[in-house]
N, C-alpha and C. Protein backbone atom coordinates (compact mmCIF):
# COMPACT_ATOMS: atom_id res chain seq x y z
N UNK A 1 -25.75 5.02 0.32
CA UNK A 1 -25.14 6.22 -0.19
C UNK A 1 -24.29 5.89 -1.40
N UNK A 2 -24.12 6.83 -2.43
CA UNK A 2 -23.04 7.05 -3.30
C UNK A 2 -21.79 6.62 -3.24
N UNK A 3 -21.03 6.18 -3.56
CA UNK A 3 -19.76 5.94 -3.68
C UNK A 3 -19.34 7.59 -4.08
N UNK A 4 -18.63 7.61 -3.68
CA UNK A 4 -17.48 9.26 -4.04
C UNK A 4 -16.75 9.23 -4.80
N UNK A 5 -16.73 9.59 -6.51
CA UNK A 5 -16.50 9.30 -7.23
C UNK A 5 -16.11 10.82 -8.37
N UNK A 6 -15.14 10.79 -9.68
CA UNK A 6 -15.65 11.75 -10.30
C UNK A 6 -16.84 11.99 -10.74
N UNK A 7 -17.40 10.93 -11.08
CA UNK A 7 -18.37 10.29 -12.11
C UNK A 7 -19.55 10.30 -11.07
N UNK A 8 -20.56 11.30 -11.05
CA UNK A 8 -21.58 11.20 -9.90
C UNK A 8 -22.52 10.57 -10.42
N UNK A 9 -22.49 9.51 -11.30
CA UNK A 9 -23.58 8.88 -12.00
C UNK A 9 -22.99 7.63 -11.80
N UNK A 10 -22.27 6.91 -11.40
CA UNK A 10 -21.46 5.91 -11.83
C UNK A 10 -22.25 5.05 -11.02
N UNK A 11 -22.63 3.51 -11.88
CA UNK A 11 -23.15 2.79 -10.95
C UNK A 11 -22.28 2.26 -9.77
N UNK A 12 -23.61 2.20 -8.86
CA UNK A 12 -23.24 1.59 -7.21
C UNK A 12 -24.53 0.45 -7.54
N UNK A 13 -23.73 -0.84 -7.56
CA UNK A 13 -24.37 -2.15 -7.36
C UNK A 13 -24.18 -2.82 -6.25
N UNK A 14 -23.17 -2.64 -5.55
CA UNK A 14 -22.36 -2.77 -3.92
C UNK A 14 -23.85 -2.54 -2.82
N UNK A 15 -23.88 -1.65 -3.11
CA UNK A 15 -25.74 -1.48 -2.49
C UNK A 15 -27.11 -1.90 -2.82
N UNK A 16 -27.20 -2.58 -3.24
CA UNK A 16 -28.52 -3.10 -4.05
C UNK A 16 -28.73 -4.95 -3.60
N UNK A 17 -29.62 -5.05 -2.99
CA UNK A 17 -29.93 -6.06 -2.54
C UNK A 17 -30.74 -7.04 -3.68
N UNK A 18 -31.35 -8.11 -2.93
CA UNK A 18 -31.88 -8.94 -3.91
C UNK A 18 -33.28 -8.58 -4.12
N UNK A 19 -34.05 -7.78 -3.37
CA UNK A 19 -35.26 -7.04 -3.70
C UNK A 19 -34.80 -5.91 -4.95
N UNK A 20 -34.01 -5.31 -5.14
CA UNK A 20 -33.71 -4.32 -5.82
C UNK A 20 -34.06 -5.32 -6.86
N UNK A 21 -33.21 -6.24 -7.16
CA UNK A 21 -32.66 -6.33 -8.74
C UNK A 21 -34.23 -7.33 -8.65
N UNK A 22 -35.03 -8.05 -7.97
CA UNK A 22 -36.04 -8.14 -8.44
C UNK A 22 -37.18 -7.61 -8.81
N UNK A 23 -36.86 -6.08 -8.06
CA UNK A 23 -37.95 -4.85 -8.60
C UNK A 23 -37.38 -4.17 -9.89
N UNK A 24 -35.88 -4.12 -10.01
CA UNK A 24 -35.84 -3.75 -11.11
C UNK A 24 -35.83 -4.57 -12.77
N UNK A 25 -36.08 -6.45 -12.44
CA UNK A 25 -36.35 -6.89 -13.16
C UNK A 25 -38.01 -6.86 -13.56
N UNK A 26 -38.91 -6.67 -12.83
CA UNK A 26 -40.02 -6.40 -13.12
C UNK A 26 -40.31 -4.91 -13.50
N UNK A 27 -39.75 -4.43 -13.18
CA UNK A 27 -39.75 -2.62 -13.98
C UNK A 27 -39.37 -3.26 -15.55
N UNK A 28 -38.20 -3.67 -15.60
CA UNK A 28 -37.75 -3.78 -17.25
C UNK A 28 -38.87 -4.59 -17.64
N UNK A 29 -39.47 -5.65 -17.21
CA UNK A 29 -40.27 -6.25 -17.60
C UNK A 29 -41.50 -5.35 -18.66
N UNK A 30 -42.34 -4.96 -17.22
CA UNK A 30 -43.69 -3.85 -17.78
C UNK A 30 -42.85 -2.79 -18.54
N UNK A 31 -41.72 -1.86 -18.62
CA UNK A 31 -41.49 -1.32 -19.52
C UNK A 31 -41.12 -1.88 -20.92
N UNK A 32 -40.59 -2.91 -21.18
CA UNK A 32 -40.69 -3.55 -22.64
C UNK A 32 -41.94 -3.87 -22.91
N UNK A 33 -42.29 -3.92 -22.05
CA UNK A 33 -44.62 -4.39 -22.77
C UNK A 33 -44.97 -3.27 -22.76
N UNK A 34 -44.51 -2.15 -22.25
CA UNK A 34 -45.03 -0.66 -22.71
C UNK A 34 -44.57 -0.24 -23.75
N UNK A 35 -42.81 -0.30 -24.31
CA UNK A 35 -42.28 0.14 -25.24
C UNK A 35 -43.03 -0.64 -26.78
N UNK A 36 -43.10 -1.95 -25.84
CA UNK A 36 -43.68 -2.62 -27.67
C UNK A 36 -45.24 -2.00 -27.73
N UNK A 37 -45.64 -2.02 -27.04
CA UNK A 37 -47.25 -1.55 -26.93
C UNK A 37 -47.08 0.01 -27.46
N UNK A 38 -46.37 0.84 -26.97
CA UNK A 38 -46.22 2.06 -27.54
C UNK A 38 -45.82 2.02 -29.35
N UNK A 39 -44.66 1.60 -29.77
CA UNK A 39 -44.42 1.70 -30.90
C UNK A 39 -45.73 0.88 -31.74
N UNK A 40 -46.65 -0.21 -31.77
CA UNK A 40 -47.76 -0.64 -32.12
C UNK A 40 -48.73 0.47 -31.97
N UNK A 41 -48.89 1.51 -31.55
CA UNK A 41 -50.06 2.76 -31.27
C UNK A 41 -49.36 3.37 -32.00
N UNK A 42 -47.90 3.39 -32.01
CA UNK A 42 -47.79 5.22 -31.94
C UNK A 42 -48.34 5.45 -33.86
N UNK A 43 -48.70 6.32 -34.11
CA UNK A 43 -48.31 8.05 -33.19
C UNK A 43 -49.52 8.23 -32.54
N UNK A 44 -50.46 7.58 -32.56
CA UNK A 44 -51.84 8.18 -31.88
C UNK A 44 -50.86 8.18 -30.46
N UNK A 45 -52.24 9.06 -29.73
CA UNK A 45 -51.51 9.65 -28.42
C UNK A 45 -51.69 8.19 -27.44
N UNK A 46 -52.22 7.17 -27.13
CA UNK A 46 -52.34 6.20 -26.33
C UNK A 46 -50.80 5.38 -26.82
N UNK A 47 -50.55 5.29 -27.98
CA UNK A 47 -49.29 5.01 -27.95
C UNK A 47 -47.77 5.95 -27.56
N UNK A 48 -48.11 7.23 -27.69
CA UNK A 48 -47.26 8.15 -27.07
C UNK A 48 -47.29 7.88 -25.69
N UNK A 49 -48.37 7.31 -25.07
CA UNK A 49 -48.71 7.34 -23.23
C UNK A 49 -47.59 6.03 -23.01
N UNK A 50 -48.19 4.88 -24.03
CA UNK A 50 -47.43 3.90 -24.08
C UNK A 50 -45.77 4.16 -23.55
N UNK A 51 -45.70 4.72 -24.64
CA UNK A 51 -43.47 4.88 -24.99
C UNK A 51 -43.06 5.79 -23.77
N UNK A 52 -43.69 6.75 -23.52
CA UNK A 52 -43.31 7.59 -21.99
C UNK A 52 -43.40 6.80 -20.62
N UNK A 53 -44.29 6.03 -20.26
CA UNK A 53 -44.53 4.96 -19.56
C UNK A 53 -43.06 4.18 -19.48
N UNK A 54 -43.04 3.44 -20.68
CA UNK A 54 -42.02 2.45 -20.76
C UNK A 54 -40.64 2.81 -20.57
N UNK A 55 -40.12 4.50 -20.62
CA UNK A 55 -39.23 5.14 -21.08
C UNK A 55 -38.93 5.34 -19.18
N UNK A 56 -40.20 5.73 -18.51
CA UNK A 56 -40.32 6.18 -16.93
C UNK A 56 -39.73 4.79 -16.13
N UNK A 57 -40.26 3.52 -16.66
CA UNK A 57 -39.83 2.27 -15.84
C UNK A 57 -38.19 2.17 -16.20
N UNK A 58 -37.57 2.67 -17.15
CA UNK A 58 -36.45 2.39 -17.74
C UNK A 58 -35.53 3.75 -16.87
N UNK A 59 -35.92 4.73 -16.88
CA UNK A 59 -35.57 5.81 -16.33
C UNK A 59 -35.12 5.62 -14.66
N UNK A 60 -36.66 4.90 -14.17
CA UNK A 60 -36.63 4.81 -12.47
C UNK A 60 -35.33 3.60 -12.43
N UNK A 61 -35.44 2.89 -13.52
CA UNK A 61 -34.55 1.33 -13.01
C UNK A 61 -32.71 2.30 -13.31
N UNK A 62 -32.24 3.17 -14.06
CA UNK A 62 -30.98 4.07 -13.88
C UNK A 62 -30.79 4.70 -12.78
N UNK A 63 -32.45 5.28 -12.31
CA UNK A 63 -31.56 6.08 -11.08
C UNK A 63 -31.34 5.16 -9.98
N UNK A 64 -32.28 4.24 -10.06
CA UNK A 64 -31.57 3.57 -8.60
C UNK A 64 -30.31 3.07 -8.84
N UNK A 65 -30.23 2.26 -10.22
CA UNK A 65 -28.41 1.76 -10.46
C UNK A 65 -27.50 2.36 -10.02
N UNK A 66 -27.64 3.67 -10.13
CA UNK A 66 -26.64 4.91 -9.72
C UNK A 66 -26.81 5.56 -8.25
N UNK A 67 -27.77 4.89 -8.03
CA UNK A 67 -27.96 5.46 -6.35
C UNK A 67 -28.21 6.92 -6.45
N UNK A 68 -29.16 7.60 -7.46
CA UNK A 68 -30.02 8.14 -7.11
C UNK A 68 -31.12 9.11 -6.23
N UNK A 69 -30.89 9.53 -5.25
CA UNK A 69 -31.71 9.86 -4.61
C UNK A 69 -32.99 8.19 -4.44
N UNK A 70 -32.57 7.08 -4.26
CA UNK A 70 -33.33 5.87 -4.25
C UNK A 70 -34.75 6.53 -3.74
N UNK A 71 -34.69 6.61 -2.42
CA UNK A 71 -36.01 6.85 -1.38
C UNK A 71 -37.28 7.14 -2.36
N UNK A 72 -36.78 8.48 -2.69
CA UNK A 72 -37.46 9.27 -4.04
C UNK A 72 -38.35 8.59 -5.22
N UNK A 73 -37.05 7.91 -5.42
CA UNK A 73 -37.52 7.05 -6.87
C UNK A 73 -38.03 6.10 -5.93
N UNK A 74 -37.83 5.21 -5.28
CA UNK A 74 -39.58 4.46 -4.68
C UNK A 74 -40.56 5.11 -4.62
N UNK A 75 -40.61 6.06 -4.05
CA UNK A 75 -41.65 6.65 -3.95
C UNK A 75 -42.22 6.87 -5.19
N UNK A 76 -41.92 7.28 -5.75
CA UNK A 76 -42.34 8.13 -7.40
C UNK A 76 -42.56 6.81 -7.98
N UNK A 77 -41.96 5.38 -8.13
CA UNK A 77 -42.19 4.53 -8.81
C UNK A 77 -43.75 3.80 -8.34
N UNK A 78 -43.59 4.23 -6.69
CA UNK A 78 -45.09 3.48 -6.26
C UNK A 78 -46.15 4.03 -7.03
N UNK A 79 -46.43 5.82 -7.08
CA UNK A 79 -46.91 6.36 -7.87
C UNK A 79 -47.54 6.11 -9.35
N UNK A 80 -46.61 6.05 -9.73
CA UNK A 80 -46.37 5.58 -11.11
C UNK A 80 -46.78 4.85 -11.58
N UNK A 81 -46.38 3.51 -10.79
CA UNK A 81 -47.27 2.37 -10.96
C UNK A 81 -48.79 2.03 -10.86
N UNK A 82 -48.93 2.71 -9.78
CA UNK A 82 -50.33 2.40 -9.02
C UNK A 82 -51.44 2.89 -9.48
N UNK A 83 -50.77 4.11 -10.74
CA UNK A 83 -52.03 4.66 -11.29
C UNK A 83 -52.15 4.02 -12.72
N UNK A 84 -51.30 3.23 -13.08
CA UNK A 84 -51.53 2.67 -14.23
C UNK A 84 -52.25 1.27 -14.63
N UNK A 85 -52.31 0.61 -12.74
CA UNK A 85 -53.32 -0.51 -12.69
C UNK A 85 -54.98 -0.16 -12.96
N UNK A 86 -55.29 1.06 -11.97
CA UNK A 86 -56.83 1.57 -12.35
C UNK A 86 -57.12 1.90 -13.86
N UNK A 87 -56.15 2.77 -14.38
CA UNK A 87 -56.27 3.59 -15.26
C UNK A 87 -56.67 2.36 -16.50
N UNK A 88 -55.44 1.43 -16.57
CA UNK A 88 -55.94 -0.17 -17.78
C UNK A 88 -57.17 -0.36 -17.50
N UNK A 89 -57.64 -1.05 -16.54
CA UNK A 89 -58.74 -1.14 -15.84
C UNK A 89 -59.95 -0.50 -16.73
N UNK A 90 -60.09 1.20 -16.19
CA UNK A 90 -60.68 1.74 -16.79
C UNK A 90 -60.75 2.18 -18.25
N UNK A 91 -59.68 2.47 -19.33
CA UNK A 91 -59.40 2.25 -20.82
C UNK A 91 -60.06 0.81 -21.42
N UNK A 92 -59.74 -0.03 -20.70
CA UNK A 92 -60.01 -1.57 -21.14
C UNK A 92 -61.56 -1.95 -21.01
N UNK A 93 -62.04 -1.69 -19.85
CA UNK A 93 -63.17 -2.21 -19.38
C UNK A 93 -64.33 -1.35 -19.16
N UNK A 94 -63.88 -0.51 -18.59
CA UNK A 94 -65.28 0.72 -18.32
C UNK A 94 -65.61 0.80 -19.52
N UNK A 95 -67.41 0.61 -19.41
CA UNK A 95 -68.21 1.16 -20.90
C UNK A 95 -67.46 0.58 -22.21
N UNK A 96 -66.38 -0.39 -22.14
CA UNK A 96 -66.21 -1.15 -23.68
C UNK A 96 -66.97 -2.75 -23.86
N UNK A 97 -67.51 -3.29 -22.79
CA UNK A 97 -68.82 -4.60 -22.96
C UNK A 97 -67.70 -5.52 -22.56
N UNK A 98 -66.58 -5.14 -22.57
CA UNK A 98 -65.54 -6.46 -22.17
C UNK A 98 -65.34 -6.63 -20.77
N UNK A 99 -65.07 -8.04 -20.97
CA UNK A 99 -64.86 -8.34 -18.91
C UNK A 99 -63.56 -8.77 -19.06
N UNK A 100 -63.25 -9.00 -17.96
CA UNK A 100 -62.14 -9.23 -17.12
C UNK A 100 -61.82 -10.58 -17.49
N UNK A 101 -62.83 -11.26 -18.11
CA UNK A 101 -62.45 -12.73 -18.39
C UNK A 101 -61.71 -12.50 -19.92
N UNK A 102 -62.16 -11.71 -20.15
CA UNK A 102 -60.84 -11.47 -21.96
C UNK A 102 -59.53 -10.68 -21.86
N UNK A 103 -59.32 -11.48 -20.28
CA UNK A 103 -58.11 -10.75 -20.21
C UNK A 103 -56.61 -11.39 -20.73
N UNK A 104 -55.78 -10.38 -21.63
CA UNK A 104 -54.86 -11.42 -22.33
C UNK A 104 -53.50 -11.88 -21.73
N UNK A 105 -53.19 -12.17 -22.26
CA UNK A 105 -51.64 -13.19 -20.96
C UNK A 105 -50.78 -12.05 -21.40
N UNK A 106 -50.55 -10.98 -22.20
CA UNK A 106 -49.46 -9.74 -21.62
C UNK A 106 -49.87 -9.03 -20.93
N UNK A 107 -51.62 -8.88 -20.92
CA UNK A 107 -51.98 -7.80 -19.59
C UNK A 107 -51.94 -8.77 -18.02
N UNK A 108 -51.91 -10.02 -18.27
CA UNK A 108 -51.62 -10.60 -17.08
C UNK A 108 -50.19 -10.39 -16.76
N UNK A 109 -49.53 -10.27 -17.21
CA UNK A 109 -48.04 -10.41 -17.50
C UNK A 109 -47.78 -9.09 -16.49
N UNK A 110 -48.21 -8.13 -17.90
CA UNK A 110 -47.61 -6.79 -16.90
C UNK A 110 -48.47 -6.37 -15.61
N UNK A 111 -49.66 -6.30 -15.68
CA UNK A 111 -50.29 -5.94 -14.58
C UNK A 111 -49.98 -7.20 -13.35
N UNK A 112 -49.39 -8.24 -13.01
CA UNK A 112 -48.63 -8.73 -11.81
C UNK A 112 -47.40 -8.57 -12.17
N UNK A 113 -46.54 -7.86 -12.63
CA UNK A 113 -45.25 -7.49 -12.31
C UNK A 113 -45.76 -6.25 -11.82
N UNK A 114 -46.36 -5.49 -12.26
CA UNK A 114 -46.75 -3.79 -11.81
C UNK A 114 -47.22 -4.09 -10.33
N UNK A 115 -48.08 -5.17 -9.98
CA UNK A 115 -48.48 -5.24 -8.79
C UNK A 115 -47.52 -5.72 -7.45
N UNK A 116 -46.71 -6.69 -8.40
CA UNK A 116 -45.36 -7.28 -7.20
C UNK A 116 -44.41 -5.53 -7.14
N UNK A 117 -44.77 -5.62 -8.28
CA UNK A 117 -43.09 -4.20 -8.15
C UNK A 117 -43.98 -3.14 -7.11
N UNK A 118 -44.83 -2.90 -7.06
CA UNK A 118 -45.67 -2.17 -5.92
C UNK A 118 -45.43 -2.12 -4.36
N UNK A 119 -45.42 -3.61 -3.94
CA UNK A 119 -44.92 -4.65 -3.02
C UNK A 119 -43.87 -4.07 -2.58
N UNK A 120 -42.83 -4.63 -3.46
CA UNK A 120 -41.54 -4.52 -3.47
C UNK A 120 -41.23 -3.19 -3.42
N UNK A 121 -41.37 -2.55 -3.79
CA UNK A 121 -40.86 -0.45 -3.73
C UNK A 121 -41.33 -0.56 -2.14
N UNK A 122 -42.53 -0.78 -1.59
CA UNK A 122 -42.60 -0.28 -0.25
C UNK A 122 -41.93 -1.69 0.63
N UNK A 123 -41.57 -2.39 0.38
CA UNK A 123 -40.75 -3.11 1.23
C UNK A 123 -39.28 -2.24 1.55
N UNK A 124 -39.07 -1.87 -0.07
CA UNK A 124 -37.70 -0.98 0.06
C UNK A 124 -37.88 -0.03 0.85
N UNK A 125 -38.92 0.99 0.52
CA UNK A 125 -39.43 1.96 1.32
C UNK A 125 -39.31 2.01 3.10
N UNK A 126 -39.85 0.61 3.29
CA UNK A 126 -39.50 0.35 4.91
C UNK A 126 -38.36 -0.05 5.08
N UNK A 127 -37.64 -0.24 4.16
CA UNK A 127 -35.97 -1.08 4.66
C UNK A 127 -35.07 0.46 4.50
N UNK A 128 -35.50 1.43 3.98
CA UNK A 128 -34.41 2.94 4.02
C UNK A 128 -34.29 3.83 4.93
N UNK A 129 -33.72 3.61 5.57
CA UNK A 129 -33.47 5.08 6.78
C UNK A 129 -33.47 6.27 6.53
C-alpha cells in the first residue's frame, strides 16, 4: 500500500523488493532500445510504434515507483510485453526471407529482457494479495 501522504504520487521504495527493481531494470532496459529505435524510424509510423512502446515501459516502471495500483500495472505490463515478442517475430521474419539466425545482439538484448520481465511480472503477480 501507499504511504499516506499529501503527495499521492510520491515514491514508495519501502515496498519494492529485489524482483521489482530487477523488473524494473529490464523495463528501462527494452524501453531505451525502443526509444532509440523509435527516434531512428520516426516519423514513419513503425517508429511512432517504436517511441509509444518505449514511453509505456517508462510509464509502467513510475507507476509502480509510486505504488500505483501495482497488481494492475503487472498485469497490463504482462500484456504489453507479450504481444510485442510475436508481433517482432512476425514484422522481422514472416514473408521477409530472413531467419532467426540474423538475429542481431539488440534484438537479443531486448527480446530476453522482455522475456525475463514476463517471468518476473507474474512472479509479482503471485507474490500480491
Amino acid at each position: 500500500m501507499a504511504t499516506t501522504t499529501a503527495n499521492r504520487f510520491a515514491l514508495d521504495t519501502a515496498t519494492l523488493s529485489g524482483v521489482h527493481w530487477l523488473a524494473m531494470a529490464l523495463a528501462a532496459i527494452t524501453g531505451v532500445i525502443h526509444l532509440v529505435l523509435g527516434v531512428s524510424f520516426a516519423p514513419e509510423p513503425l517508429g511512432i510504434s517504436f517511441l509509444l512502446a518505449g514511453i509505456g515501459f517508462f510509464a509502467g516502471i513510475a507507476l509502480v515507483l509510486v505504488d500505483y495500483r501495482r497488481m494492475l500495472v503487472y498485469v497490463a505490463g504482462v500484456a504489453f510485453t507479450a504481444v510485442q515478442v510475436p508481433l517482432w517475430y512476425w514484422l522481422n521474419y514472416v514473408g521477409t526471407g530472413q531467419t532467426l539466425a540474423e538475429v542481431g545482439t539488440i534484438e537479443v538484448v531486448d527480446k530476453v529482457a522482455q522475456l525475463v520481465l514476463i517471468v518476473l511480472l507474474f512472479v509479482l503477480i503471485s507474490r500480491e494479495e
